[in-house]
Each structure stands twice: as structure tokens, then as C-alpha cells.
PDB file of N, CA and C in Angstrom:
ATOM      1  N   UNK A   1      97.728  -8.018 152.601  1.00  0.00           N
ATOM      2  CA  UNK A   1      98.677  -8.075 151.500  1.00  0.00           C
ATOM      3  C   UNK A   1      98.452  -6.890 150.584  1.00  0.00           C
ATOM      4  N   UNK A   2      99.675  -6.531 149.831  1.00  0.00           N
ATOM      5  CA  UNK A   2      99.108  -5.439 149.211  1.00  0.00           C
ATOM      6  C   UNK A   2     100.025  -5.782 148.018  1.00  0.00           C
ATOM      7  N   UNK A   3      99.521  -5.094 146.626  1.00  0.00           N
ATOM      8  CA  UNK A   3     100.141  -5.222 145.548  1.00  0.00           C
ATOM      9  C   UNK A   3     100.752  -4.230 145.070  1.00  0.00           C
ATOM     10  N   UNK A   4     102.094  -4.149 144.520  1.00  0.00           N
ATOM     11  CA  UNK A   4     102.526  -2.833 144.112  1.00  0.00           C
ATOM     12  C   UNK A   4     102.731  -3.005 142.705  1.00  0.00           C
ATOM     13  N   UNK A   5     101.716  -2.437 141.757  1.00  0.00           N
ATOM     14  CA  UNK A   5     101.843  -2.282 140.572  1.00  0.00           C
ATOM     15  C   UNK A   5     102.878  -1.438 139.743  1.00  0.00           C
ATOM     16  N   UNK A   6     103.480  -1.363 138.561  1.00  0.00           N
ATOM     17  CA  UNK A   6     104.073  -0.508 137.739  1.00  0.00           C
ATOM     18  C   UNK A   6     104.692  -0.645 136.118  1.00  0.00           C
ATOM     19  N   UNK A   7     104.999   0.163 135.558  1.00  0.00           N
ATOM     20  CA  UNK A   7     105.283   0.019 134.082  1.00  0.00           C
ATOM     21  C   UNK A   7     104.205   0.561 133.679  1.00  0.00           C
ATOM     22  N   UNK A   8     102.976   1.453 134.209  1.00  0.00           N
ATOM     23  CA  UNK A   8     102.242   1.960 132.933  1.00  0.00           C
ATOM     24  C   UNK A   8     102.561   3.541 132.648  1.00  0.00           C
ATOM     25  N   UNK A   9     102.179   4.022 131.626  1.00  0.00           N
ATOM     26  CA  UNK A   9     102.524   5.173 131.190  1.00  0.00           C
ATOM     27  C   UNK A   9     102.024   5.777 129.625  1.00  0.00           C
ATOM     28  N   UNK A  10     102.437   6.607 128.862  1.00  0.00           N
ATOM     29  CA  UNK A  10     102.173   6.966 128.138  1.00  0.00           C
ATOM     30  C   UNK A  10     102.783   6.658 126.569  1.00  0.00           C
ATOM     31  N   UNK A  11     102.416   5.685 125.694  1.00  0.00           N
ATOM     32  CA  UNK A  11     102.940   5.545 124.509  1.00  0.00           C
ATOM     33  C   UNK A  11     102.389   5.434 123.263  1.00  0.00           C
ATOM     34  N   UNK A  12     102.931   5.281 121.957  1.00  0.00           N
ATOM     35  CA  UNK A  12     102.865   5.583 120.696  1.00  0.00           C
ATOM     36  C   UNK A  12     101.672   4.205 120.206  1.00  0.00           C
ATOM     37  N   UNK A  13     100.289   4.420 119.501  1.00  0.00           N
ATOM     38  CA  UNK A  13      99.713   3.039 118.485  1.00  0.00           C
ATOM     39  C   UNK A  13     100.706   2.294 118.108  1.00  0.00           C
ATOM     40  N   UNK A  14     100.813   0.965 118.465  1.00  0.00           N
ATOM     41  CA  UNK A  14     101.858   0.004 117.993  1.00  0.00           C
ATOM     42  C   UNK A  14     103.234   0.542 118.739  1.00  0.00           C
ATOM     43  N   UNK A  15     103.048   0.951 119.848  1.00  0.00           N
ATOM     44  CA  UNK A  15     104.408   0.805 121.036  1.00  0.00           C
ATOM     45  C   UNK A  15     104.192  -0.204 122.035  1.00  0.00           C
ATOM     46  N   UNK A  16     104.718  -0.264 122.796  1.00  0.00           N
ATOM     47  CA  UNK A  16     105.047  -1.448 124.141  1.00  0.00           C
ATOM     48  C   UNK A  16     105.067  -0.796 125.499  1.00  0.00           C
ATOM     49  N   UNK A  17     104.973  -1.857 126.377  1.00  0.00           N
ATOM     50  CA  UNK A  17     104.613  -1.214 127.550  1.00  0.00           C
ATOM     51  C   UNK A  17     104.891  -2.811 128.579  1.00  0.00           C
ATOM     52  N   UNK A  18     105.556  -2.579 129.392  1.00  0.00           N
ATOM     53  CA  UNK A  18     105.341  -3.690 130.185  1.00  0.00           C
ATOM     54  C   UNK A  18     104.845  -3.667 131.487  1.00  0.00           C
ATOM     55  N   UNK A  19     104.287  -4.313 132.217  1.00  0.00           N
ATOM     56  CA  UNK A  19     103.479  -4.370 133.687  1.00  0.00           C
ATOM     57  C   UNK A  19     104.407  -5.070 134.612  1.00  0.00           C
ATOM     58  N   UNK A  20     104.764  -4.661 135.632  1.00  0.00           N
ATOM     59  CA  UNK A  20     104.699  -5.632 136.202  1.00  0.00           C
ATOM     60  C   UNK A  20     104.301  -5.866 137.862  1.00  0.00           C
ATOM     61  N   UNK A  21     103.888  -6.536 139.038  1.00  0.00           N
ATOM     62  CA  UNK A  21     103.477  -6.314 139.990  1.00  0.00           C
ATOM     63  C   UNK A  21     103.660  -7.506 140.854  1.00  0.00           C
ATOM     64  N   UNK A  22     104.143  -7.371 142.104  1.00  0.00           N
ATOM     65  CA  UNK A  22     104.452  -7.954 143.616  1.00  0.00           C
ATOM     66  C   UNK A  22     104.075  -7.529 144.793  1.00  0.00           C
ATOM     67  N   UNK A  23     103.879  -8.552 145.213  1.00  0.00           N
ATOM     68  CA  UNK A  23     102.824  -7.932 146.628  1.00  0.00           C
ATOM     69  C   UNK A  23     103.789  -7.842 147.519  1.00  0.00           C
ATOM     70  N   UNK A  24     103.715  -7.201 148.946  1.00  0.00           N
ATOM     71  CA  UNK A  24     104.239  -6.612 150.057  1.00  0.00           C
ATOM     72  C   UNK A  24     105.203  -7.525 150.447  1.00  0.00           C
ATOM     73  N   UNK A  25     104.399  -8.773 150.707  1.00  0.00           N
ATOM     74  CA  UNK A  25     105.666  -9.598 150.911  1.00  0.00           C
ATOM     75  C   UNK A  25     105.136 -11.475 150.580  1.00  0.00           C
ATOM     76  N   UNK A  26     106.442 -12.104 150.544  1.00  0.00           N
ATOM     77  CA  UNK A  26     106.314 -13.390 150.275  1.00  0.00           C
ATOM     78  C   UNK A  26     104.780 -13.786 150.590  1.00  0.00           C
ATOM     79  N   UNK A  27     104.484 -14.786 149.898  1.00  0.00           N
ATOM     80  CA  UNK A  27     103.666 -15.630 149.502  1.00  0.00           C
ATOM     81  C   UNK A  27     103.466 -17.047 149.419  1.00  0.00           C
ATOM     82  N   UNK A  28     103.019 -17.953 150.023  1.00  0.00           N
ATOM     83  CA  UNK A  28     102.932 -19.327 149.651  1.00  0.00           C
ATOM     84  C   UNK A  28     101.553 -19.699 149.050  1.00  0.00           C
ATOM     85  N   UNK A  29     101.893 -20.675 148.515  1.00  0.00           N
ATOM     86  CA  UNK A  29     100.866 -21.007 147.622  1.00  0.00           C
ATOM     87  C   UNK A  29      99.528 -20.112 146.585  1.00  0.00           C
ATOM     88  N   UNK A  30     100.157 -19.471 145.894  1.00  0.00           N
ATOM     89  CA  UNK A  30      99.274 -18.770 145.025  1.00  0.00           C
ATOM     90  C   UNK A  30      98.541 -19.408 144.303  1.00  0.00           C
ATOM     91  N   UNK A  31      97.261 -19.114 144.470  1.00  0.00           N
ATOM     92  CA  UNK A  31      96.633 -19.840 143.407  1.00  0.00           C
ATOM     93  C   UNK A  31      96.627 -19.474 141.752  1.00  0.00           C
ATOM     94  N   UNK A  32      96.368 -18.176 141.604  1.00  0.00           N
ATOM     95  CA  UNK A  32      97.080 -17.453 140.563  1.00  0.00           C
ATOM     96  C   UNK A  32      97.028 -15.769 140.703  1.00  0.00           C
ATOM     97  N   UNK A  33      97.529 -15.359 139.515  1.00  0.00           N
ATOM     98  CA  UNK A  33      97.623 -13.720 139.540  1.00  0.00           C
ATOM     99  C   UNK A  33      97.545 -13.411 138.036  1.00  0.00           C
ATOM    100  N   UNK A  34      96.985 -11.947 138.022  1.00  0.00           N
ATOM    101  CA  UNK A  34      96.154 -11.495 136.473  1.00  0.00           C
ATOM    102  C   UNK A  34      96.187 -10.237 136.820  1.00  0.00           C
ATOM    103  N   UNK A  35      95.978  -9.695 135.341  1.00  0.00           N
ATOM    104  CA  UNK A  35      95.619  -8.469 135.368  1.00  0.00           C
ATOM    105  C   UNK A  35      94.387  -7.918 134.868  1.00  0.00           C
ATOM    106  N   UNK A  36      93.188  -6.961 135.220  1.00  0.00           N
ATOM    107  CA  UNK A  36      92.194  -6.121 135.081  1.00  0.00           C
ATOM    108  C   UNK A  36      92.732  -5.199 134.322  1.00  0.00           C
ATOM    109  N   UNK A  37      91.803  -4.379 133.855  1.00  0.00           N
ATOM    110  CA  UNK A  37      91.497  -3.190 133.214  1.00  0.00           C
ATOM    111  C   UNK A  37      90.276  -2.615 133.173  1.00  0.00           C
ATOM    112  N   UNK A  38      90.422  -1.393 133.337  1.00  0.00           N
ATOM    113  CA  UNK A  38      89.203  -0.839 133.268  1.00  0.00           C
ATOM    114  C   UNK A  38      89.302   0.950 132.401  1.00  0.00           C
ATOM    115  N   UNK A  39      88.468   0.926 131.465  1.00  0.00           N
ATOM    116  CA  UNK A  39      88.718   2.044 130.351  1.00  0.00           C
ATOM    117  C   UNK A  39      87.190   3.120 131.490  1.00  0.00           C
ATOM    118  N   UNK A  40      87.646   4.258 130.966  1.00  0.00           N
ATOM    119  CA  UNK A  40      86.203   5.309 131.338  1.00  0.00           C
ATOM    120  C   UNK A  40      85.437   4.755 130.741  1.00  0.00           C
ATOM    121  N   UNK A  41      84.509   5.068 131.840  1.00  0.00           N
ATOM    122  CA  UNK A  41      82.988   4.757 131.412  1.00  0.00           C
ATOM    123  C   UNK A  41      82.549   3.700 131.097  1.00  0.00           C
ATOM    124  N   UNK A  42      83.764   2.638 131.356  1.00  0.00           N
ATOM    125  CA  UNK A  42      83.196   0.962 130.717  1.00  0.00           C
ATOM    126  C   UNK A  42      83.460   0.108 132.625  1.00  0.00           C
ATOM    127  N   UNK A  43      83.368  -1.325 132.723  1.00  0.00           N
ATOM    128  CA  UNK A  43      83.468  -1.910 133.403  1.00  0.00           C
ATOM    129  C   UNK A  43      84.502  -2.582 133.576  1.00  0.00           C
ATOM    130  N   UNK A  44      85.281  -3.349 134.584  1.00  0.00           N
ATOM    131  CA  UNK A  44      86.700  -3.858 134.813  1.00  0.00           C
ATOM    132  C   UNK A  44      85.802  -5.716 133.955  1.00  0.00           C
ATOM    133  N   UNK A  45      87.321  -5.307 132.744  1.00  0.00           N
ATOM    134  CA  UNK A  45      87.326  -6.607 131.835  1.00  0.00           C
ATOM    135  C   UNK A  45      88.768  -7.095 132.953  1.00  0.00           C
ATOM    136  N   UNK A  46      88.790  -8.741 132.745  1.00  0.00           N
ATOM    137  CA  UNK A  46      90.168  -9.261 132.289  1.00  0.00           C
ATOM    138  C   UNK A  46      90.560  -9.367 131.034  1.00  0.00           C
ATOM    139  N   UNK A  47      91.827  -9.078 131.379  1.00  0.00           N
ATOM    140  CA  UNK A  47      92.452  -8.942 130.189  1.00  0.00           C
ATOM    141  C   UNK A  47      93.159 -10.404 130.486  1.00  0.00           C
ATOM    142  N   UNK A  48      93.966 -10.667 131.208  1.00  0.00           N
ATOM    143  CA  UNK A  48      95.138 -11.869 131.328  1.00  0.00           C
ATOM    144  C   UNK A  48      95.679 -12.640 132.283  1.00  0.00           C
ATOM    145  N   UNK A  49      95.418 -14.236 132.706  1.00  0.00           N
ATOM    146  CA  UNK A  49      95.579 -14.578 134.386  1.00  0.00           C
ATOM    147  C   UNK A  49      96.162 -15.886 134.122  1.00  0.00           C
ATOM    148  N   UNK A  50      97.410 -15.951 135.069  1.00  0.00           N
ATOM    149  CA  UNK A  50      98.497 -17.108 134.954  1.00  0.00           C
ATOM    150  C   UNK A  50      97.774 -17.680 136.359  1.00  0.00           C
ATOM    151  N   UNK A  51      98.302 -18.831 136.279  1.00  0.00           N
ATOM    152  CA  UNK A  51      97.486 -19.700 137.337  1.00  0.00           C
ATOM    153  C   UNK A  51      98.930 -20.626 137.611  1.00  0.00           C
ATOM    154  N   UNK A  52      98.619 -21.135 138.611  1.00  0.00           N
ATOM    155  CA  UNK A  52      99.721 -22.382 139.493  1.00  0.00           C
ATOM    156  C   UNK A  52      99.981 -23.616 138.670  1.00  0.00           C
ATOM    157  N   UNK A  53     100.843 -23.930 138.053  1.00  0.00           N
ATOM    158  CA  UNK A  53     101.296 -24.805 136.965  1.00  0.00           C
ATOM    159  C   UNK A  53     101.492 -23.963 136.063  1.00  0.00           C
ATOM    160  N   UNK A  54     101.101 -22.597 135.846  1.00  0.00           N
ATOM    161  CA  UNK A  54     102.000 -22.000 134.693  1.00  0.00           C
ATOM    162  C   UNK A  54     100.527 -21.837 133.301  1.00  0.00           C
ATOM    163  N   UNK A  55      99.399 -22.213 133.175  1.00  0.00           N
ATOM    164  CA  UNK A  55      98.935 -22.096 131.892  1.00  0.00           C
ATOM    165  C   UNK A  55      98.146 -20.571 132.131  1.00  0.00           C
ATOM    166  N   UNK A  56      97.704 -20.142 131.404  1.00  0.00           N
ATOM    167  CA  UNK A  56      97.720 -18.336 130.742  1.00  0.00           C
ATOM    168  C   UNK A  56      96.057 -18.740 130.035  1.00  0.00           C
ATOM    169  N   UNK A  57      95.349 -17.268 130.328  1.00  0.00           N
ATOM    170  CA  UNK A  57      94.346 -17.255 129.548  1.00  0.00           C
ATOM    171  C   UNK A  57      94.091 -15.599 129.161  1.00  0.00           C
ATOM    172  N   UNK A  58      93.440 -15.257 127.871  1.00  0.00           N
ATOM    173  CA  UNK A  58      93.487 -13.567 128.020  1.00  0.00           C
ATOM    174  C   UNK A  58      92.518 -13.676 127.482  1.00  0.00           C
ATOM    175  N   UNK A  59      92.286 -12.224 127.036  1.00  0.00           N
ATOM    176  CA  UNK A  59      90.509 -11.764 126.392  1.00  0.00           C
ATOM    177  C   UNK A  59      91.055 -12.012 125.279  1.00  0.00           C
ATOM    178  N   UNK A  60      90.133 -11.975 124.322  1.00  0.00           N
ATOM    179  CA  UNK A  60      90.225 -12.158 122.925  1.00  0.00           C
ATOM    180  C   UNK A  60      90.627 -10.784 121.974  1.00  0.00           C
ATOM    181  N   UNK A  61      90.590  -9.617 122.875  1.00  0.00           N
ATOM    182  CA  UNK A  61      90.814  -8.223 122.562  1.00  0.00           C
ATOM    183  C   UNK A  61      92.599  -8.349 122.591  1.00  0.00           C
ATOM    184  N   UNK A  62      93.170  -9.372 123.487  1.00  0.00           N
ATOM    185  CA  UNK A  62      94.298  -9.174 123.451  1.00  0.00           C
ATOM    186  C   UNK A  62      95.630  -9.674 123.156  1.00  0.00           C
ATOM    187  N   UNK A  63      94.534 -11.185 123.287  1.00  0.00           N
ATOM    188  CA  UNK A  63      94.986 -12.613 122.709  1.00  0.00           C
ATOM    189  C   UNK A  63      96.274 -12.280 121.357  1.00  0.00           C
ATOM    190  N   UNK A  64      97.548 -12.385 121.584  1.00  0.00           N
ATOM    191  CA  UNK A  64      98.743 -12.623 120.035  1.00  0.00           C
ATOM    192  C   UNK A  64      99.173 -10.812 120.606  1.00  0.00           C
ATOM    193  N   UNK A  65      98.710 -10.032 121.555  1.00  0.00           N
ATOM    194  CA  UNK A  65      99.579  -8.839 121.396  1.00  0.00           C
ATOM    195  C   UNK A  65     100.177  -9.013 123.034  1.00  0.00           C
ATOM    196  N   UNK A  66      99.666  -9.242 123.812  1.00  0.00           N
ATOM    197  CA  UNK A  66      99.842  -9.710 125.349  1.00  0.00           C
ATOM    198  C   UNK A  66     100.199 -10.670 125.676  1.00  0.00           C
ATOM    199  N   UNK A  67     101.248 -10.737 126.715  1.00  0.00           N
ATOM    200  CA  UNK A  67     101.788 -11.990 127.509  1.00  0.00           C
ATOM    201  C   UNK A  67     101.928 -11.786 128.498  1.00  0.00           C
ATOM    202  N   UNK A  68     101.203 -12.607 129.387  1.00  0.00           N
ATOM    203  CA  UNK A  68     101.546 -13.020 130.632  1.00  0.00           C
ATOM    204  C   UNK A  68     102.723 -13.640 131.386  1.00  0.00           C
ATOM    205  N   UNK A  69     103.437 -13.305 132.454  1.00  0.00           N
ATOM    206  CA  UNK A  69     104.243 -14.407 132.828  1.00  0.00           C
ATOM    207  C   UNK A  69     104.088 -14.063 134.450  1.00  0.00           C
ATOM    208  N   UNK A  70     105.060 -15.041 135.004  1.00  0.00           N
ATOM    209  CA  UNK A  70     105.525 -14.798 136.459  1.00  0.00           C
ATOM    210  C   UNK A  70     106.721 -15.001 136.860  1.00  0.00           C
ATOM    211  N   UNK A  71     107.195 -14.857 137.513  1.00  0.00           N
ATOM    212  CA  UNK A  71     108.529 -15.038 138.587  1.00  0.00           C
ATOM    213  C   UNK A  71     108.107 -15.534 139.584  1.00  0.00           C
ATOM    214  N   UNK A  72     108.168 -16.610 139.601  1.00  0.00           N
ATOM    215  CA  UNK A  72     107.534 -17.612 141.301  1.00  0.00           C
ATOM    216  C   UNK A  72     108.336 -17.482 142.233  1.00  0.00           C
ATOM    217  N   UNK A  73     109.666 -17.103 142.068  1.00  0.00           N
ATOM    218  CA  UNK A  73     110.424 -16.849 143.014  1.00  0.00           C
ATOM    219  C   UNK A  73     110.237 -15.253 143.935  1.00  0.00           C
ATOM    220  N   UNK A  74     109.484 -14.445 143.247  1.00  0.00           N
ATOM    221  CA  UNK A  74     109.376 -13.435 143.458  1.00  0.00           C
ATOM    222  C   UNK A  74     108.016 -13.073 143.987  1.00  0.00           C
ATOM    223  N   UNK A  75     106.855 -14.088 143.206  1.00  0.00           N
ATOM    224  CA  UNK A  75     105.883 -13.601 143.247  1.00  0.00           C
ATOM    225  C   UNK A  75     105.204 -12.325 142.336  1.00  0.00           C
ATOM    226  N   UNK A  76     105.660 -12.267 141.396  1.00  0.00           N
ATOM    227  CA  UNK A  76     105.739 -11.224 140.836  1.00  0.00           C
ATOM    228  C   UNK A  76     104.852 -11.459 139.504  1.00  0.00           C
ATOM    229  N   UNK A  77     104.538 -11.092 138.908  1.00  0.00           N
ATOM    230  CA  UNK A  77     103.749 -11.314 137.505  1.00  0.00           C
ATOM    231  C   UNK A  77     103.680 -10.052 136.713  1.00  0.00           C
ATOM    232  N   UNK A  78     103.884 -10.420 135.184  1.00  0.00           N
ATOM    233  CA  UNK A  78     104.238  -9.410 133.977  1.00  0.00           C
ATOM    234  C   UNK A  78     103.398  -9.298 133.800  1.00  0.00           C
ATOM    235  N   UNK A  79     103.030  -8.582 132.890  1.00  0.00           N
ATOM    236  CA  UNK A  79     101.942  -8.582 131.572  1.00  0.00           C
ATOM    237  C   UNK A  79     102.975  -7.424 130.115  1.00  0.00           C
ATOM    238  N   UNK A  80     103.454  -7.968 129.718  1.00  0.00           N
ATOM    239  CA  UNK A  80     104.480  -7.351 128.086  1.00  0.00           C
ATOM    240  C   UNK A  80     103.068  -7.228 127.247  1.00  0.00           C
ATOM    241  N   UNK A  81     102.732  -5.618 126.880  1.00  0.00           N
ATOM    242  CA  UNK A  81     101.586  -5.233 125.975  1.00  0.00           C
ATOM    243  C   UNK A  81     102.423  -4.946 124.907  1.00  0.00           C
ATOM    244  N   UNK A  82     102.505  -5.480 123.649  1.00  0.00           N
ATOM    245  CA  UNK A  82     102.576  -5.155 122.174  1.00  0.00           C
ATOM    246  C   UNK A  82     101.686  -4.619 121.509  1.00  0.00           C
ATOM    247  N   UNK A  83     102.382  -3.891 120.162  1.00  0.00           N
ATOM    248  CA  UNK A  83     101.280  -3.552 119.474  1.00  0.00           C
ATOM    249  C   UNK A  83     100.147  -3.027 119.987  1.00  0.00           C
ATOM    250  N   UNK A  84     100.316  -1.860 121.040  1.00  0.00           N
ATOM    251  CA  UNK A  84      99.598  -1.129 121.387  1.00  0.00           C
ATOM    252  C   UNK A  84      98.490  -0.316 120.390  1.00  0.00           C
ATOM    253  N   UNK A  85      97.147  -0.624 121.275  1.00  0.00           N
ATOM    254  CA  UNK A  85      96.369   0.548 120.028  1.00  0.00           C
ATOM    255  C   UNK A  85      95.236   1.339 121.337  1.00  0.00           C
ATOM    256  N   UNK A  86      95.242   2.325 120.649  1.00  0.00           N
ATOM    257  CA  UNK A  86      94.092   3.552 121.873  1.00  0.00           C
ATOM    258  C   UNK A  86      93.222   3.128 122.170  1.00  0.00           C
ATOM    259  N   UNK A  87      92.101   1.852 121.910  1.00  0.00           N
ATOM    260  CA  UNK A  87      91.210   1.219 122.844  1.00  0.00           C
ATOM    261  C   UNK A  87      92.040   0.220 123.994  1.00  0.00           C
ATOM    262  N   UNK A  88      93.502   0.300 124.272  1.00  0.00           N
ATOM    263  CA  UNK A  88      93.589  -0.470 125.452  1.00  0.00           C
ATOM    264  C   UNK A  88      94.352   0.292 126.784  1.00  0.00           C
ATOM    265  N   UNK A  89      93.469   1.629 126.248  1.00  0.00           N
ATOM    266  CA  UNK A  89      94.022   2.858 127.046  1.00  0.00           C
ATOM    267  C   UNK A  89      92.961   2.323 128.389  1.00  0.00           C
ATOM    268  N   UNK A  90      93.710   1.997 129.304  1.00  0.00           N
ATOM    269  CA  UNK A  90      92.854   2.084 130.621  1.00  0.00           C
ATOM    270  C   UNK A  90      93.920   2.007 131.828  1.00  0.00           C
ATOM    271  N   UNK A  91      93.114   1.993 133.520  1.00  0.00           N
ATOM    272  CA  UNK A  91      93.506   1.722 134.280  1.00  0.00           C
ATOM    273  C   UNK A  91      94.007   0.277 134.359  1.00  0.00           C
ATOM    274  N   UNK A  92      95.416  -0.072 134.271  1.00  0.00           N
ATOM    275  CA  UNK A  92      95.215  -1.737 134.963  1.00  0.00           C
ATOM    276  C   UNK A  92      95.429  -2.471 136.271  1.00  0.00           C
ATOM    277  N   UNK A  93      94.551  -3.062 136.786  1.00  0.00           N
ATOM    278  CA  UNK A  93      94.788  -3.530 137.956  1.00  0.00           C
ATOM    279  C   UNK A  93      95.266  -4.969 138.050  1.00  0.00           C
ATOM    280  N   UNK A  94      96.006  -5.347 138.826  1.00  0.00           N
ATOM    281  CA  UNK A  94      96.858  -7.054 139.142  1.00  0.00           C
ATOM    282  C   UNK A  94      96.015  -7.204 140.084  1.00  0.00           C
ATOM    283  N   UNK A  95      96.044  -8.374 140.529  1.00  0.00           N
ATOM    284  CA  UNK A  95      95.659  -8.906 141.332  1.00  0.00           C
ATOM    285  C   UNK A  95      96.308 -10.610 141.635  1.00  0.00           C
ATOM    286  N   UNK A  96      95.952 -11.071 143.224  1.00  0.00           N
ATOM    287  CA  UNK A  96      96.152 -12.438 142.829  1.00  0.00           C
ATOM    288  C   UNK A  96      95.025 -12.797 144.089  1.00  0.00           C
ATOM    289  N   UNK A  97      95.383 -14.087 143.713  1.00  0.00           N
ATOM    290  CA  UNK A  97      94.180 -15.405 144.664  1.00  0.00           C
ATOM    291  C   UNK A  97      94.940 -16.098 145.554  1.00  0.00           C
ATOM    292  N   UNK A  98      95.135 -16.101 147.215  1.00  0.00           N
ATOM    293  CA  UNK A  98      95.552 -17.234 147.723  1.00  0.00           C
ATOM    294  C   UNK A  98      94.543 -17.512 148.503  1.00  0.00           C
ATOM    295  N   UNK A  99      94.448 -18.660 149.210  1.00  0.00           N
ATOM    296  CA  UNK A  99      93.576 -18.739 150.463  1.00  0.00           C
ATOM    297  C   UNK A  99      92.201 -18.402 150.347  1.00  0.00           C
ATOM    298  N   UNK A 100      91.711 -18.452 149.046  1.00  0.00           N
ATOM    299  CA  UNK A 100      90.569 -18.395 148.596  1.00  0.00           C
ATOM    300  C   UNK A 100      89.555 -16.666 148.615  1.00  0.00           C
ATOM    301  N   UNK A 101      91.022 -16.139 148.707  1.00  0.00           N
ATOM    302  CA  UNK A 101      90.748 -14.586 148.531  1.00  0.00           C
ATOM    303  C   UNK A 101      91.533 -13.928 147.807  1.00  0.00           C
ATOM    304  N   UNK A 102      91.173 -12.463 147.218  1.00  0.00           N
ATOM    305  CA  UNK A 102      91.488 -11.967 146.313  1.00  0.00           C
ATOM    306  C   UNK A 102      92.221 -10.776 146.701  1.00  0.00           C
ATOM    307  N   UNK A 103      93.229 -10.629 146.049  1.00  0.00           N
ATOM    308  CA  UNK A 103      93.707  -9.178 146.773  1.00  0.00           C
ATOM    309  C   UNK A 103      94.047  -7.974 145.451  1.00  0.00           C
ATOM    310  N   UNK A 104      94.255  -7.308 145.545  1.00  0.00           N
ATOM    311  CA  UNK A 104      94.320  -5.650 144.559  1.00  0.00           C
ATOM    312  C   UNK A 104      95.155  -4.895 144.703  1.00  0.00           C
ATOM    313  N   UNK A 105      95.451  -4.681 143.756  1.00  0.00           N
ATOM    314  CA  UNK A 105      96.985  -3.543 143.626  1.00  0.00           C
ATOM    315  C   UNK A 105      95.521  -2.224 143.251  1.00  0.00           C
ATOM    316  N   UNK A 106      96.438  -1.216 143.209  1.00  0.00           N
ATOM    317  CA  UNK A 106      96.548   0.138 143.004  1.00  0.00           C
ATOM    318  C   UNK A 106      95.824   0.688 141.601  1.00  0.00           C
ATOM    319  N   UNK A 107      96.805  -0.020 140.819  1.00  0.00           N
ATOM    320  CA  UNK A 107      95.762   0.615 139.411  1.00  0.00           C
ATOM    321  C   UNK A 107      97.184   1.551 138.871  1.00  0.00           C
ATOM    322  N   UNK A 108      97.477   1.223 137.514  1.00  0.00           N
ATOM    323  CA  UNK A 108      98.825   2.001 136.799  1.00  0.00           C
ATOM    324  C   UNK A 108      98.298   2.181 135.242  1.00  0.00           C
ATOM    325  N   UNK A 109      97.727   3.372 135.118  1.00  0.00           N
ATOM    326  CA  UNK A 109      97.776   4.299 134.394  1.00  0.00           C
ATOM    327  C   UNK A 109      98.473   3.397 133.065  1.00  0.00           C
ATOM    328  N   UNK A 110      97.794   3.230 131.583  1.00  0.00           N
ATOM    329  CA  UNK A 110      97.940   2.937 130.318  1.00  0.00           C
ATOM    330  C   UNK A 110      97.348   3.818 129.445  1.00  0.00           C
ATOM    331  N   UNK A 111      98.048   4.452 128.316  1.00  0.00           N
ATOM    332  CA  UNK A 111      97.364   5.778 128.039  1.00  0.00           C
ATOM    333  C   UNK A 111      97.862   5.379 126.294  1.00  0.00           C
ATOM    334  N   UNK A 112      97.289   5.144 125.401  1.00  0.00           N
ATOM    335  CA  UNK A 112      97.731   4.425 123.854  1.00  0.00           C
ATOM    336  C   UNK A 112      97.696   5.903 123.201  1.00  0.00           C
ATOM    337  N   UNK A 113      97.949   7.118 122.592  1.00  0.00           N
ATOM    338  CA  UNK A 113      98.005   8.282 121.600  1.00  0.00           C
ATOM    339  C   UNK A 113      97.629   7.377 120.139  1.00  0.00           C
ATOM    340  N   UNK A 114      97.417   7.938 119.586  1.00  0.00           N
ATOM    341  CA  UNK A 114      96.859   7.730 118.235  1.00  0.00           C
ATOM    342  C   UNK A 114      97.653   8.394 117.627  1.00  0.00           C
TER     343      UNK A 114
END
């Protein structure tokens, strides 16, 4: 399976940015899907992971500016970043869980200017 990430890019402290990512092809039973990050020189945090029934959990770095969602029909999962600020400049990676394995998108470029 493979994930195709997109929506990251380059924007303004306190701009927006949305994520979003679907894997190669259909899917049954997901267990859930989230997104990573990882800044230079630091380690891959979660940031945000929707799970099967729909409930959401994020870091506390991001908690009231980030939302998670999905499209179950699609398989697909958001992440809408608000209120952007230059520490959430990183790589982000999606991912999801079926079958008791994990799979990885690509990694899409988030870049916050000051």
C-alpha cells in the first residue's frame, strides 16, 4: 500500500495549510490514520490520529489550531493547520494501521516564515 500525501508548502505565521492523504488503493477496515512530523534535528512527534468510530487525538503543541478528519469513503484523511507558527515547520508524514500494520506516505514539506 502506499500513501500519497499533499497540501504542504510554504506560508505566512498565522496562515493555513491543509493536508491531505490516500493510499493507492481501497481499503477495508482501517484501523486508523494520523499524521507525523518531524522538524530538523528533532525526532518524528505525532501530531494528530483519527481512529475507526471517528474520535481524534493531537499533541498538545497543536491541540485548538489542528483538525483532523477523514473521508471513509475515500480513505482519505485531512489534517486543516491554523494559525500557523515557525516551530511547526517540518516534514509531515500520514500514515495508517490496517491488519495490524503500519504503512507511510512520503513526507510533504511544511515550511511556517516568520
Amino acid at each position: 500500500v502506499q500513501l500519497q500525501a499533499s497540501g504542504g508548502g510554504l506560508v505566512q505565521t498565522g496562515g493555513s495549510l491543509k493536508l491531505s492523504c490516500a493510499p493507492s488503493r481501497s481499503i477495508l477496515s482501517i484501523t486508523e490514520m494520523g499524521w507525523y512530523r518531524q522538524a530538523p534535528e528533532k525526532g518524528r512527534e505525532l501530531v494528530a490520529v483519527i481512529v475507526a468510530g471517528g474520535s481524534s487525538k493531537y499533541s498538545d503543541s497543536v491541540k485548538d489550531r489542528f483538525t483532523i478528519s477523514s473521508d471513509i469513503a475515500a480513505d482519505t484523511v485531512y489534517l486543516q493547520m491554523n494559525s500557523l507558527k515557525p516551530e511547526d515547520t517540518a516534514v509531515y508524514y500520514c500514515y495508517l494501521r490496517y491488519a495490524l500494520s503500519d504503512y507511510w506516505g512520503q513526507g510533504t514539506q511544511v515550511t511556517v516564515s516568520s
